[in-house]
PDB file of N, CA and C in Angstrom:
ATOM      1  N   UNK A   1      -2.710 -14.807 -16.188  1.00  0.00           N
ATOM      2  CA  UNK A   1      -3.249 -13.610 -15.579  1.00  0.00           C
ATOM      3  C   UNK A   1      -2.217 -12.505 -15.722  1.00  0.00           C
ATOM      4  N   UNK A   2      -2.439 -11.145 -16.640  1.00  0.00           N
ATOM      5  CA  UNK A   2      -1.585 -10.832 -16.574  1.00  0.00           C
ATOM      6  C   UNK A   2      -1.771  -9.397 -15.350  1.00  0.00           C
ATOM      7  N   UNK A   3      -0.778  -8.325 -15.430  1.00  0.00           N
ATOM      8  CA  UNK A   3      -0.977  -7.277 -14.273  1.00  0.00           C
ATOM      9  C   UNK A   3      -1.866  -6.710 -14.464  1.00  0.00           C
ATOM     10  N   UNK A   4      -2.349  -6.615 -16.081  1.00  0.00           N
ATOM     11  CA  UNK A   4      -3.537  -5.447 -16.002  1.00  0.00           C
ATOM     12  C   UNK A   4      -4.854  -6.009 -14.970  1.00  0.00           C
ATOM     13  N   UNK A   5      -5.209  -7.253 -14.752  1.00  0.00           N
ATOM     14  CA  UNK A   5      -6.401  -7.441 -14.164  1.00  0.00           C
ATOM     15  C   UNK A   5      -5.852  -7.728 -12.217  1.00  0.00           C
ATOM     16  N   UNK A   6      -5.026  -7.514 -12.202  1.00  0.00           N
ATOM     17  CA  UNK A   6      -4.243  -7.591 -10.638  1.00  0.00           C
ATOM     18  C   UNK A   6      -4.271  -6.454 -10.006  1.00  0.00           C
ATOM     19  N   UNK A   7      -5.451  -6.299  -8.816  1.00  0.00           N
ATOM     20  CA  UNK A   7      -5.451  -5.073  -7.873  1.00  0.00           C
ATOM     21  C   UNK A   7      -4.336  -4.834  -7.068  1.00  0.00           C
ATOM     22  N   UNK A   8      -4.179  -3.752  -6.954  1.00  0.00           N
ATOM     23  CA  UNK A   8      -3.022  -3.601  -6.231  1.00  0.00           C
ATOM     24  C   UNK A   8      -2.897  -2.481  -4.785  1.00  0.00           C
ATOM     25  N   UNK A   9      -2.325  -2.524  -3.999  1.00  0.00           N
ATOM     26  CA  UNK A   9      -2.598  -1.461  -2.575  1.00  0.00           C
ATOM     27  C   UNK A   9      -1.148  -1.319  -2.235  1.00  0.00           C
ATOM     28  N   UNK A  10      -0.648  -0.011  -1.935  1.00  0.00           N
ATOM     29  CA  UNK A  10      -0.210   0.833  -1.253  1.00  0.00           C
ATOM     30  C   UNK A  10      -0.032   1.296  -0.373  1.00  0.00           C
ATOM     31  N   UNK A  11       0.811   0.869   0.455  1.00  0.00           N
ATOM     32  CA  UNK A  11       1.089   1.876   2.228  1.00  0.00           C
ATOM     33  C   UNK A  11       2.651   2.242   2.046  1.00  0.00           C
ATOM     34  N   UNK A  12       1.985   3.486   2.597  1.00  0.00           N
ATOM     35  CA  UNK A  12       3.432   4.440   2.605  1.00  0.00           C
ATOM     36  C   UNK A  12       4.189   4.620   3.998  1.00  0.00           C
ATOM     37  N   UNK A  13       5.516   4.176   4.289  1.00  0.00           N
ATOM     38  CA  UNK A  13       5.999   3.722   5.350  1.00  0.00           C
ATOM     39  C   UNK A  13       7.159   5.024   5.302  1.00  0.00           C
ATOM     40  N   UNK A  14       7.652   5.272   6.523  1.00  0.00           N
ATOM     41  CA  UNK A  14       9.365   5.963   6.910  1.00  0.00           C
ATOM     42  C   UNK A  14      10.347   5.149   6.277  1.00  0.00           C
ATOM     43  N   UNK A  15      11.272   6.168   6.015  1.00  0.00           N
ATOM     44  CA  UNK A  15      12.499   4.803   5.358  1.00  0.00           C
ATOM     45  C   UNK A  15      13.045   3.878   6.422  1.00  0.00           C
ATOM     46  N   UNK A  16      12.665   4.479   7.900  1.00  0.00           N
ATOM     47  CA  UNK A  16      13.151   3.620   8.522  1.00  0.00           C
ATOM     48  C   UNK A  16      12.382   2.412   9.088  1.00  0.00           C
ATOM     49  N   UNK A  17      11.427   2.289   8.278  1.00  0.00           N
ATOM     50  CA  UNK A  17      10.246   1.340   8.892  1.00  0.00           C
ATOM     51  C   UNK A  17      10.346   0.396   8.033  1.00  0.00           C
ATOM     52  N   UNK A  18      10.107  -0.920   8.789  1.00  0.00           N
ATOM     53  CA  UNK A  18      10.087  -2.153   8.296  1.00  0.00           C
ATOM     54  C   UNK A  18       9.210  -2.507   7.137  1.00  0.00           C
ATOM     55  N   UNK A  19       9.121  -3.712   6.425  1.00  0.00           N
ATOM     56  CA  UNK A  19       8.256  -4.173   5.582  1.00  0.00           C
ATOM     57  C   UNK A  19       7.083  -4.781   6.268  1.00  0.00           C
ATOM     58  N   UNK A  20       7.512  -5.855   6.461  1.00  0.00           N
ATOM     59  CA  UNK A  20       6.211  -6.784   7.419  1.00  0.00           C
ATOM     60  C   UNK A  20       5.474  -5.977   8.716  1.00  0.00           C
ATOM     61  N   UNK A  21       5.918  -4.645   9.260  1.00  0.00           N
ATOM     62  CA  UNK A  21       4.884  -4.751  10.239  1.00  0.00           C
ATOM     63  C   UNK A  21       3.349  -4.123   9.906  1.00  0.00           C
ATOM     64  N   UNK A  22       3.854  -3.474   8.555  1.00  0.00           N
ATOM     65  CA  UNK A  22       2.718  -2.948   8.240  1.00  0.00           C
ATOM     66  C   UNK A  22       1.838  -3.735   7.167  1.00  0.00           C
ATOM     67  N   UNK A  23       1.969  -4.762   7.063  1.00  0.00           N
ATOM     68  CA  UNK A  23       1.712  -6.242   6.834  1.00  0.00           C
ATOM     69  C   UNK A  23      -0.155  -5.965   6.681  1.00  0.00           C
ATOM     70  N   UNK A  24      -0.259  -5.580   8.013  1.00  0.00           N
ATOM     71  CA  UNK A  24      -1.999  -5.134   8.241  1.00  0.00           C
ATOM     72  C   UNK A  24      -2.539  -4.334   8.083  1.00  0.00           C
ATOM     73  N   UNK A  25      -1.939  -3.619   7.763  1.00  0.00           N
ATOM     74  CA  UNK A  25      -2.445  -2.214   7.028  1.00  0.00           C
ATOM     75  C   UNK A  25      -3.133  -2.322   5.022  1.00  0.00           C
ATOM     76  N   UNK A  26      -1.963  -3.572   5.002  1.00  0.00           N
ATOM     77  CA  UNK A  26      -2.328  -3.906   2.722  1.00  0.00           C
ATOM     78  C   UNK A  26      -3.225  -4.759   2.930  1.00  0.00           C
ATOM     79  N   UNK A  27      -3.543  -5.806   4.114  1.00  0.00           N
ATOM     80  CA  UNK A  27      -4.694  -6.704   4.137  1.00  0.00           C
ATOM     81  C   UNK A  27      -5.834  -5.662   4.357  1.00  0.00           C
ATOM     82  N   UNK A  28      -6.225  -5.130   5.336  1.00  0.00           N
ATOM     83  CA  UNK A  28      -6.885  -4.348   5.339  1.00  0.00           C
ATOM     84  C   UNK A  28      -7.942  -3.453   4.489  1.00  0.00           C
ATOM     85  N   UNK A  29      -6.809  -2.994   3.110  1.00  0.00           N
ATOM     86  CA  UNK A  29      -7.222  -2.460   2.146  1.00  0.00           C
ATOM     87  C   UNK A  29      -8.223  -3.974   0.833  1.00  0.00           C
ATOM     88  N   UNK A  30      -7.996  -4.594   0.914  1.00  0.00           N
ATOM     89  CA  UNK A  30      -8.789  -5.731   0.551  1.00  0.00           C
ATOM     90  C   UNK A  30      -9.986  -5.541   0.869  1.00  0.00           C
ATOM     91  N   UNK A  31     -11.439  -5.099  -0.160  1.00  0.00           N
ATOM     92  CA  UNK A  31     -12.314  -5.270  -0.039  1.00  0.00           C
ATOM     93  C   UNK A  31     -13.405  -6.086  -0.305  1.00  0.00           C
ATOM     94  N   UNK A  32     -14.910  -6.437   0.248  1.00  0.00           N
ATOM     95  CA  UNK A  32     -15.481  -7.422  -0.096  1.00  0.00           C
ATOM     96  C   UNK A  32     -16.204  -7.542  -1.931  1.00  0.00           C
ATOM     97  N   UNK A  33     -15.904  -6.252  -1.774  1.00  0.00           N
ATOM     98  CA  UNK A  33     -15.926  -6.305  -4.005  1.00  0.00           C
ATOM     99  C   UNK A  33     -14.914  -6.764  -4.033  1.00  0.00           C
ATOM    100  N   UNK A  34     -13.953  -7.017  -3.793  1.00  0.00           N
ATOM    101  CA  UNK A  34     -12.820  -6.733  -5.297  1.00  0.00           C
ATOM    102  C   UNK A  34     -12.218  -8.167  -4.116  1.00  0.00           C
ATOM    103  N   UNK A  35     -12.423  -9.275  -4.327  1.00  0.00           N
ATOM    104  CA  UNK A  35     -11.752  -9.915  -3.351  1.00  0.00           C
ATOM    105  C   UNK A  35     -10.655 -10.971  -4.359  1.00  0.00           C
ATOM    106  N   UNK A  36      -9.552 -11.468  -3.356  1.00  0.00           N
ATOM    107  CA  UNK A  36      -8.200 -11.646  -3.678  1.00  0.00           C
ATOM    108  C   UNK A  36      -7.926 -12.941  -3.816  1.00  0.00           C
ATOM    109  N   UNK A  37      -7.300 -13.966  -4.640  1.00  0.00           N
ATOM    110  CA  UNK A  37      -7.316 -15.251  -4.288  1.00  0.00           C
ATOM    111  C   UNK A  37      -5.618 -15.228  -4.433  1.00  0.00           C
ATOM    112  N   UNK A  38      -4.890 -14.397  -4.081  1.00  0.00           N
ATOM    113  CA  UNK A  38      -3.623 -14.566  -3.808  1.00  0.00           C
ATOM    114  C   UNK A  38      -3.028 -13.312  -3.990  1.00  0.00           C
ATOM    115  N   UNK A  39      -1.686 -13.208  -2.972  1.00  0.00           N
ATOM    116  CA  UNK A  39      -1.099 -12.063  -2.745  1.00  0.00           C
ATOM    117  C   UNK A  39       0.398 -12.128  -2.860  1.00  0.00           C
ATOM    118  N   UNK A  40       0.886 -11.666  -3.713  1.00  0.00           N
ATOM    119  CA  UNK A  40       2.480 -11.987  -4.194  1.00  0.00           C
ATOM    120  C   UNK A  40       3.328 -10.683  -3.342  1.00  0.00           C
ATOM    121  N   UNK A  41       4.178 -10.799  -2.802  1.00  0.00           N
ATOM    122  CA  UNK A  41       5.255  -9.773  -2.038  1.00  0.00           C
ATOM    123  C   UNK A  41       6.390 -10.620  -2.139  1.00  0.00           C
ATOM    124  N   UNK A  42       7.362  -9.417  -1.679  1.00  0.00           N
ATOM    125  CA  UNK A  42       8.681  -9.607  -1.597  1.00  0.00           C
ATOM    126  C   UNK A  42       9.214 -10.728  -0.527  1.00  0.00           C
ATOM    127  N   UNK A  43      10.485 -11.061  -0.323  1.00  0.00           N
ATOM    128  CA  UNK A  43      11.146 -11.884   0.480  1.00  0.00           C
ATOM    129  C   UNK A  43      10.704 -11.215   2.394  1.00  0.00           C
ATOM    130  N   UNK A  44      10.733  -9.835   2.460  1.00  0.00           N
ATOM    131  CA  UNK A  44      10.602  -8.755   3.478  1.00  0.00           C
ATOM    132  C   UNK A  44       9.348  -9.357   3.842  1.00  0.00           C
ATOM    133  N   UNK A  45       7.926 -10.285   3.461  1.00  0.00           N
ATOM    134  CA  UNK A  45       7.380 -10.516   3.779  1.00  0.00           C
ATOM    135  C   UNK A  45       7.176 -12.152   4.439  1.00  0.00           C
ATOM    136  N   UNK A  46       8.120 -12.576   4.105  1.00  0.00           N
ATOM    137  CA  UNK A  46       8.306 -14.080   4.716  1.00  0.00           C
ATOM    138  C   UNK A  46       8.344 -14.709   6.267  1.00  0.00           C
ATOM    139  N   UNK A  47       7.164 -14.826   6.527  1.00  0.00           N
ATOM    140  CA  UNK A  47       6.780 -14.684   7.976  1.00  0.00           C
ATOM    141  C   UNK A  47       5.976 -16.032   8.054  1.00  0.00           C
ATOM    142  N   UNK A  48       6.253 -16.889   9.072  1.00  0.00           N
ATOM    143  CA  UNK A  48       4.538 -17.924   9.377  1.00  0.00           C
ATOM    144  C   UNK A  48       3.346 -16.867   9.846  1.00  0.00           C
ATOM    145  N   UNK A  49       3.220 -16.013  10.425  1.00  0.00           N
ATOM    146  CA  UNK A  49       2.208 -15.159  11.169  1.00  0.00           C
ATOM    147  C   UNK A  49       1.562 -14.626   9.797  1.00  0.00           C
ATOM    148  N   UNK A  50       2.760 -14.093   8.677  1.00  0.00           N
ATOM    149  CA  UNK A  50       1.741 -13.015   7.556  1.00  0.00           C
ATOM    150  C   UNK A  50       0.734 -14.723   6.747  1.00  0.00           C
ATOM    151  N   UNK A  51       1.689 -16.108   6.416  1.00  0.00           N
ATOM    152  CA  UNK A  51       1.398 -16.685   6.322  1.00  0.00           C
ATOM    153  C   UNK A  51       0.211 -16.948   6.193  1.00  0.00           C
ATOM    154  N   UNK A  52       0.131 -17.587   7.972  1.00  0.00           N
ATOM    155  CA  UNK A  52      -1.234 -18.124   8.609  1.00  0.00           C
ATOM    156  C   UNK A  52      -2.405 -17.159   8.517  1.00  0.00           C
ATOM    157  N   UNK A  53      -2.018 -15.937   8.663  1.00  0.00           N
ATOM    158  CA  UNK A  53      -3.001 -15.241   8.430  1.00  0.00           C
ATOM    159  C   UNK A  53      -3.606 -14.950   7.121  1.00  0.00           C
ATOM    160  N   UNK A  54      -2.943 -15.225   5.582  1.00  0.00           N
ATOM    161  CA  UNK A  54      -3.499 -15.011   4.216  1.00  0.00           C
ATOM    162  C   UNK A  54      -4.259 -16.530   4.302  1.00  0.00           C
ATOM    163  N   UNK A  55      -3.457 -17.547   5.243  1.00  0.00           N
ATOM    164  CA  UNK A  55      -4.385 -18.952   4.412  1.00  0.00           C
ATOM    165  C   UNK A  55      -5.255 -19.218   5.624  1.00  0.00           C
ATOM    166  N   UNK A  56      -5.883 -17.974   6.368  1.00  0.00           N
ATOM    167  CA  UNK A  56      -7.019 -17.856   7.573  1.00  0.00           C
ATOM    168  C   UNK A  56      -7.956 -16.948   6.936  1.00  0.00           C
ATOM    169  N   UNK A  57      -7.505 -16.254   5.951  1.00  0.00           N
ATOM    170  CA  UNK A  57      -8.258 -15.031   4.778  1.00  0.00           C
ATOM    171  C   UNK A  57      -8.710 -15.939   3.962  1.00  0.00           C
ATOM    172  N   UNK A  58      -8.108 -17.153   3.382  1.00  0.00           N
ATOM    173  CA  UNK A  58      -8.374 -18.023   1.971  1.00  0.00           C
ATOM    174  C   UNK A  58      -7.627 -17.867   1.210  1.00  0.00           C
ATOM    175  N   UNK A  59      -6.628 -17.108   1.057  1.00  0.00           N
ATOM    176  CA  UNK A  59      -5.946 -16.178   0.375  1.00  0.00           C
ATOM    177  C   UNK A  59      -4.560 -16.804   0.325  1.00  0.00           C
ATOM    178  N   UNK A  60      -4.398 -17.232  -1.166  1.00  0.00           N
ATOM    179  CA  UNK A  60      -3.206 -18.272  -1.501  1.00  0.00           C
ATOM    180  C   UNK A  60      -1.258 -17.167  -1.094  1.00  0.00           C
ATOM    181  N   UNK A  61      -0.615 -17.066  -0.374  1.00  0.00           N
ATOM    182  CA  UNK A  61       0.430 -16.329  -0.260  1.00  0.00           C
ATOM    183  C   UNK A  61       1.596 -16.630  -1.017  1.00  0.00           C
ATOM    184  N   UNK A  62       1.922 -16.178  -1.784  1.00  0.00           N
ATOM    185  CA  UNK A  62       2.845 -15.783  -3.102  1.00  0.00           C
ATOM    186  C   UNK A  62       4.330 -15.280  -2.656  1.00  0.00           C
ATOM    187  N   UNK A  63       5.248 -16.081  -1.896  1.00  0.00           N
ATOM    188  CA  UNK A  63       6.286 -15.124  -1.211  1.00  0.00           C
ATOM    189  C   UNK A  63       7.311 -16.386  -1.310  1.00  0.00           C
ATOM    190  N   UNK A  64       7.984 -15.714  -1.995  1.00  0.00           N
ATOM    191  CA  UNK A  64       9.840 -16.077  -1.700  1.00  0.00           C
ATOM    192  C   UNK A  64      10.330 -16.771  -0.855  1.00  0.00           C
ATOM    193  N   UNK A  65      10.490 -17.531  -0.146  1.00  0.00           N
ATOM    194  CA  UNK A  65      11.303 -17.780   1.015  1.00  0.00           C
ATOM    195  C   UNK A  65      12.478 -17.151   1.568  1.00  0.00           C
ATOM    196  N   UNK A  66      13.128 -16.745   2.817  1.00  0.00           N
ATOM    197  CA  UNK A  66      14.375 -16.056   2.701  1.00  0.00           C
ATOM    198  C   UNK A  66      14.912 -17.205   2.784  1.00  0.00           C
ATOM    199  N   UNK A  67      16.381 -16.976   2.667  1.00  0.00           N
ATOM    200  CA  UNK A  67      17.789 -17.200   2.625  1.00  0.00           C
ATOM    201  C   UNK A  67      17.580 -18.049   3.834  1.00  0.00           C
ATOM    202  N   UNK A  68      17.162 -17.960   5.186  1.00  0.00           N
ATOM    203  CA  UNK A  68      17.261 -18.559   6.272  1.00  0.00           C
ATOM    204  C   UNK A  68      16.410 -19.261   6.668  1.00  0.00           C
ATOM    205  N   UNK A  69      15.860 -19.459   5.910  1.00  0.00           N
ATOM    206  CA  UNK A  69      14.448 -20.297   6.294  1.00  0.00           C
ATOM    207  C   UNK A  69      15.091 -21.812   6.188  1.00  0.00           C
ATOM    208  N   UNK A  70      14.786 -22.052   6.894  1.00  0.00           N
ATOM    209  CA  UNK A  70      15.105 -24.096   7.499  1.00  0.00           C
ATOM    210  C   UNK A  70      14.765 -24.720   6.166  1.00  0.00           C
ATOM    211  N   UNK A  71      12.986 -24.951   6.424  1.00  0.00           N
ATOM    212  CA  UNK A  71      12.743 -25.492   5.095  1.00  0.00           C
ATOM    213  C   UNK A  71      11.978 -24.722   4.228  1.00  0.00           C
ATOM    214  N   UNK A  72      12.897 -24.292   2.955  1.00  0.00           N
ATOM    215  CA  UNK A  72      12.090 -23.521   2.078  1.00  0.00           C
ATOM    216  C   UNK A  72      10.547 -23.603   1.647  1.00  0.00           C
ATOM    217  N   UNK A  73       9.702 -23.006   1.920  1.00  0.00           N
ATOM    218  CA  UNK A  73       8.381 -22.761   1.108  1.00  0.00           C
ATOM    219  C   UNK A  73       8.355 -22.243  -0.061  1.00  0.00           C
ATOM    220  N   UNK A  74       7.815 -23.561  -1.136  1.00  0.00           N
ATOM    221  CA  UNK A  74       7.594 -23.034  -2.574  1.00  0.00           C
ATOM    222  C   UNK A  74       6.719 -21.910  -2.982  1.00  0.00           C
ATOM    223  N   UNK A  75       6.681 -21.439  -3.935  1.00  0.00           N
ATOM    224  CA  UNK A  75       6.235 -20.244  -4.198  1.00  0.00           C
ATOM    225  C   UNK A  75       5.209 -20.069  -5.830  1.00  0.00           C
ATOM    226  N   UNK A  76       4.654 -20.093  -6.280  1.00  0.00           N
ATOM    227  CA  UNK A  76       4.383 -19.793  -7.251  1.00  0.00           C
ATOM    228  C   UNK A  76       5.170 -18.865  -8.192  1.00  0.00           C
ATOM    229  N   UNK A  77       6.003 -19.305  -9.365  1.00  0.00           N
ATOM    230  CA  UNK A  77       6.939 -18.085  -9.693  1.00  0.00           C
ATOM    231  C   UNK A  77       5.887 -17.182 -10.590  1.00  0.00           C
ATOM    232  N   UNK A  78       5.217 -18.114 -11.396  1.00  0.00           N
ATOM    233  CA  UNK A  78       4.132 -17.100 -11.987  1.00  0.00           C
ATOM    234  C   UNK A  78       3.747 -16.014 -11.817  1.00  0.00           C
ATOM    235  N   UNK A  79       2.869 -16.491 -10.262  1.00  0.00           N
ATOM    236  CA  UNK A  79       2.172 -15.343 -10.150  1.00  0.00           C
ATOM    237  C   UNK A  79       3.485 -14.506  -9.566  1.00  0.00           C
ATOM    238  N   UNK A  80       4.426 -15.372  -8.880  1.00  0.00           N
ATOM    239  CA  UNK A  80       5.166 -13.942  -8.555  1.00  0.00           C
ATOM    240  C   UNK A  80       5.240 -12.343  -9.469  1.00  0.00           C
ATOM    241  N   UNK A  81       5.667 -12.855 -10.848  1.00  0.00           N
ATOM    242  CA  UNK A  81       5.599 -11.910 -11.648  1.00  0.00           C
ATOM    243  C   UNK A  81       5.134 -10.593 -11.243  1.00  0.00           C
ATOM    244  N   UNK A  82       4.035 -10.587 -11.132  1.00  0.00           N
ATOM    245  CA  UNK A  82       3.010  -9.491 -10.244  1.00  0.00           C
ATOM    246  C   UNK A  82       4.135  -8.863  -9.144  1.00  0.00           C
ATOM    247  N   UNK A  83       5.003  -9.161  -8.336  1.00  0.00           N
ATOM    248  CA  UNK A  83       5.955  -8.684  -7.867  1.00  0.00           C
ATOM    249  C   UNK A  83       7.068  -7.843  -8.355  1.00  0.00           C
ATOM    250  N   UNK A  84       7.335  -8.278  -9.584  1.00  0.00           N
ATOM    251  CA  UNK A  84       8.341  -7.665 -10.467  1.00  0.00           C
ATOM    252  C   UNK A  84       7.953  -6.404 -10.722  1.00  0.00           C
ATOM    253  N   UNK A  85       6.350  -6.103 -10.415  1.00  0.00           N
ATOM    254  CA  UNK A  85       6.373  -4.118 -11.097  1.00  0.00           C
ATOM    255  C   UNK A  85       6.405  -3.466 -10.314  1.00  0.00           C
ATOM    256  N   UNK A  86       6.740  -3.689  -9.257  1.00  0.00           N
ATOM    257  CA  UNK A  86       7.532  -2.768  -7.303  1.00  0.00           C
ATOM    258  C   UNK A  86       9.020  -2.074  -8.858  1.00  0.00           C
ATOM    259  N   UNK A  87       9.540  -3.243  -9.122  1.00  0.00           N
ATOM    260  CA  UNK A  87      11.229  -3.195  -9.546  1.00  0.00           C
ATOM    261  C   UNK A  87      10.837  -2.117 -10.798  1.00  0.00           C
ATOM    262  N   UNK A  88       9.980  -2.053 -11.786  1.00  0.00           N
ATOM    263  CA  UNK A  88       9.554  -1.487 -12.774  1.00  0.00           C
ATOM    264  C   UNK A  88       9.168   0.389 -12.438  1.00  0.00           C
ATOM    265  N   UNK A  89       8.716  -0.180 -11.394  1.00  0.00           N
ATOM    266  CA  UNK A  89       7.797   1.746 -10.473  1.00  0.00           C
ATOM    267  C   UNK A  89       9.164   2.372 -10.140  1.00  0.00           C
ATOM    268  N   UNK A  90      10.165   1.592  -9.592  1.00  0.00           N
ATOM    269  CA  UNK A  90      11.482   2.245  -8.943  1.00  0.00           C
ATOM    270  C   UNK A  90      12.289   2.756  -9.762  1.00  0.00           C
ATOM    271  N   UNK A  91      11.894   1.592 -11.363  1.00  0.00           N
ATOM    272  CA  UNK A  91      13.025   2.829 -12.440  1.00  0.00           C
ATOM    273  C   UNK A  91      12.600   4.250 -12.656  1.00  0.00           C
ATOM    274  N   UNK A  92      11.208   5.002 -12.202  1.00  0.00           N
ATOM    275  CA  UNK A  92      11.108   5.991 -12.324  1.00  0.00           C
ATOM    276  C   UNK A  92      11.730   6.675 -11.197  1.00  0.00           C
ATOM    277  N   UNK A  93      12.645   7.499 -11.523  1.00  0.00           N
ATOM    278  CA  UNK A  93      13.614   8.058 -10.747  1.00  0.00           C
ATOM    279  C   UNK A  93      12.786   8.847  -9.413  1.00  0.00           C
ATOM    280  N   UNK A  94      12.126  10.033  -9.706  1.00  0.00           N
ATOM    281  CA  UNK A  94      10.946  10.350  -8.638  1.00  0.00           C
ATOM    282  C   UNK A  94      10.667   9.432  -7.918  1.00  0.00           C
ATOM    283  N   UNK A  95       9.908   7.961  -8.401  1.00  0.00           N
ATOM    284  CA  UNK A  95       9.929   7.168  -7.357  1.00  0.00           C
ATOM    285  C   UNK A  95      10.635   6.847  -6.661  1.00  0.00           C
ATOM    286  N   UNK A  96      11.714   6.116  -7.238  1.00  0.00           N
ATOM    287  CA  UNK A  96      13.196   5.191  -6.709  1.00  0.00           C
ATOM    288  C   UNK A  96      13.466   6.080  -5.585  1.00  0.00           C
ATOM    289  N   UNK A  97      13.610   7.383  -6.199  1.00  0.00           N
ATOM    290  CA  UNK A  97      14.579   8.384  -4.998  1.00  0.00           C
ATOM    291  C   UNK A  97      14.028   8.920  -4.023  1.00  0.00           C
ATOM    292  N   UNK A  98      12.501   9.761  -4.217  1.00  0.00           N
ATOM    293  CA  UNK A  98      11.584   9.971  -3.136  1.00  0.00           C
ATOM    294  C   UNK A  98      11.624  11.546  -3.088  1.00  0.00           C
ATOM    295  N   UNK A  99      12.203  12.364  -4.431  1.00  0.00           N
ATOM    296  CA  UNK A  99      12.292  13.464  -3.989  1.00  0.00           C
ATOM    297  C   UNK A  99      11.197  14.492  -3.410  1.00  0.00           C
ATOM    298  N   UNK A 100       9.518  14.184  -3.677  1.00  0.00           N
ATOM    299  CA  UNK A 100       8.712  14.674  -3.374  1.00  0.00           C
ATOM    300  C   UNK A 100       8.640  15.074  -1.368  1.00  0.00           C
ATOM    301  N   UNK A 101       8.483  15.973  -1.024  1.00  0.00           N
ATOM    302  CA  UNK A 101       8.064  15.846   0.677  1.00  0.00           C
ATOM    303  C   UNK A 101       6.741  15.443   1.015  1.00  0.00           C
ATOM    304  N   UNK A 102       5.886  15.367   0.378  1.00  0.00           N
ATOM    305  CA  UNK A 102       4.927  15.257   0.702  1.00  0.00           C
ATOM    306  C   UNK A 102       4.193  13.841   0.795  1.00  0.00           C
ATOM    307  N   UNK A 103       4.028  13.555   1.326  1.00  0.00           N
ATOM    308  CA  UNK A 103       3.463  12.010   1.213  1.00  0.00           C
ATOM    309  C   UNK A 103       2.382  11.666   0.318  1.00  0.00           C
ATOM    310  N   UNK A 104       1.646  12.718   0.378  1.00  0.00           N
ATOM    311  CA  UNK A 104       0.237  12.106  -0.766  1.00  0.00           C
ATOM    312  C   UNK A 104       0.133  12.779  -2.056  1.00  0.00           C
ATOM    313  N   UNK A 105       1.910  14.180  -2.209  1.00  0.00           N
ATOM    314  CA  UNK A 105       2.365  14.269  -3.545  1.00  0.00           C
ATOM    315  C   UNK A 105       3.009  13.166  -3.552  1.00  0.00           C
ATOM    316  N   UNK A 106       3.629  12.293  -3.083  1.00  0.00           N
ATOM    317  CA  UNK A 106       4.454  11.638  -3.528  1.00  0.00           C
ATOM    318  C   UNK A 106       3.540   9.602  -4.176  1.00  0.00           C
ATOM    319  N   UNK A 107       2.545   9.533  -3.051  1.00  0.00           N
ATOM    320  CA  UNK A 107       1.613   8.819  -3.259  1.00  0.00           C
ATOM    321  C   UNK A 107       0.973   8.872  -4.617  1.00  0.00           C
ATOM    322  N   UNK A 108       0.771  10.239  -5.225  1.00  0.00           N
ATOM    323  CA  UNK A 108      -0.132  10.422  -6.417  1.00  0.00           C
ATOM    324  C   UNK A 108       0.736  10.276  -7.482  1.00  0.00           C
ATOM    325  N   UNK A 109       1.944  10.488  -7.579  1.00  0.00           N
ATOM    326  CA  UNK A 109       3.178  10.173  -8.494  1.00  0.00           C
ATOM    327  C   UNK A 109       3.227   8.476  -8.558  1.00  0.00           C
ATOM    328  N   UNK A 110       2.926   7.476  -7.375  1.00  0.00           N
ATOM    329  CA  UNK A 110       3.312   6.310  -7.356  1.00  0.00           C
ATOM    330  C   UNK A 110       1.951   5.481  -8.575  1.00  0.00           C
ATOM    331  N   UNK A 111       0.737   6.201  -8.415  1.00  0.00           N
ATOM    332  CA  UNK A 111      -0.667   5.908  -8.785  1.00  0.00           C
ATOM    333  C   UNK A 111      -0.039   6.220 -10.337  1.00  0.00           C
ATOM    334  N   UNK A 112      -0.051   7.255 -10.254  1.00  0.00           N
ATOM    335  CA  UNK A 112       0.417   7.772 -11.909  1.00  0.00           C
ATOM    336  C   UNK A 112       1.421   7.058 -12.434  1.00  0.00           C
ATOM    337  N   UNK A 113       2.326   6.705 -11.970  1.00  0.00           N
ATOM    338  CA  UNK A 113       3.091   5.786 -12.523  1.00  0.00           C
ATOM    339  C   UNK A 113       2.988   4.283 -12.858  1.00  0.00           C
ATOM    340  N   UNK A 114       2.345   3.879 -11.720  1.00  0.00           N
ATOM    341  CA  UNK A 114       1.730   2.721 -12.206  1.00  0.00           C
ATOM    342  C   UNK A 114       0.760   2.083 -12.922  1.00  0.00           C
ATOM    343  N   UNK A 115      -0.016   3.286 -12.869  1.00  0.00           N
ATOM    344  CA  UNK A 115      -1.142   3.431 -14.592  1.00  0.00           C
ATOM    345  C   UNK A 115      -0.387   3.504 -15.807  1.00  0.00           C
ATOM    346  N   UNK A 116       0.910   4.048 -15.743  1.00  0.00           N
ATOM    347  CA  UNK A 116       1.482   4.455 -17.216  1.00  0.00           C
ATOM    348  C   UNK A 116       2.420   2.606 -17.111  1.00  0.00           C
ATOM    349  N   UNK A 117       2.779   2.166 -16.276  1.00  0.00           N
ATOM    350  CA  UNK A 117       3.242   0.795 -16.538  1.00  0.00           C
ATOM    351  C   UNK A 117       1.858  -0.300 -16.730  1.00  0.00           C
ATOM    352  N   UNK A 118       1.179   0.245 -16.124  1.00  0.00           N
ATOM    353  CA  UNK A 118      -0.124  -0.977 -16.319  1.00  0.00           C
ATOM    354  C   UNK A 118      -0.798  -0.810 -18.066  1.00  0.00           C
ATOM    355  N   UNK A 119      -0.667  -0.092 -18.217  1.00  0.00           N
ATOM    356  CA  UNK A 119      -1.607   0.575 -19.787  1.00  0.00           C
ATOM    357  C   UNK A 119       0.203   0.217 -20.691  1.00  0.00           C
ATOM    358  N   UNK A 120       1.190   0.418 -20.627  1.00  0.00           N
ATOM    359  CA  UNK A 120       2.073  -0.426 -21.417  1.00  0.00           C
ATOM    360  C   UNK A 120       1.628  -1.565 -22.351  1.00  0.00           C
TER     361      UNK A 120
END
């Protein structure tokens, strides 16, 4: 499976805001067209709660284990892949850095950019 057929969602957070709490905000965006049989994120998402709740969706969870986790949970590295184009969007400097003020200029730069990595 490669990225081109992998939907993808967006929430735009403060720099000082966490990863996981807005956790419910990217489920959310999941609709009954376009539905998901797994969701790959970063380590920032390694939670039993985000967990229980993707395999209470049906929804296979694709996540890293941290560093502190007792007993590691395996991961699919595959699909992780799909994770790796967060790291790809950030080499565009605009992105990485955030110079836009505007949130939904800066939102429409993230869209645009990730069309020009998806069509690659």
């Amino acid at each position: 499976m490669g990225v081109e057929s992998t939907p993808l969602a967006f929430v735009l957070t403060g720099g000082q805001a966490g990863d996981a709490p807005v956790f419910g905000l990217l489920v959310d965006q999941i609709v009954d067209e376009c539905p998901v049989d797994f969701i790959a994120t970063d380590k920032a998402y390694d939670s039993d709660a985000i967990r229980e709740l993707l395999v209470d969706l049906d929804i296979c969870p694709v996540i890293p284990p941290t560093a502190n986790r007792i007993e590691p949970i395996p991961h699919d590295e595959e699909r992780y892949k799909v994770e790796r184009f967060f790291g790809k969007l950030k080499r565009f400097r605009r992105i990485g850095i955030r110079y836009d003020k505007l949130a939904i200029t800066f939102m429409a730069f993230v869209h645009l950019t990730s069309s020009l990595i998806m069509i690659r």
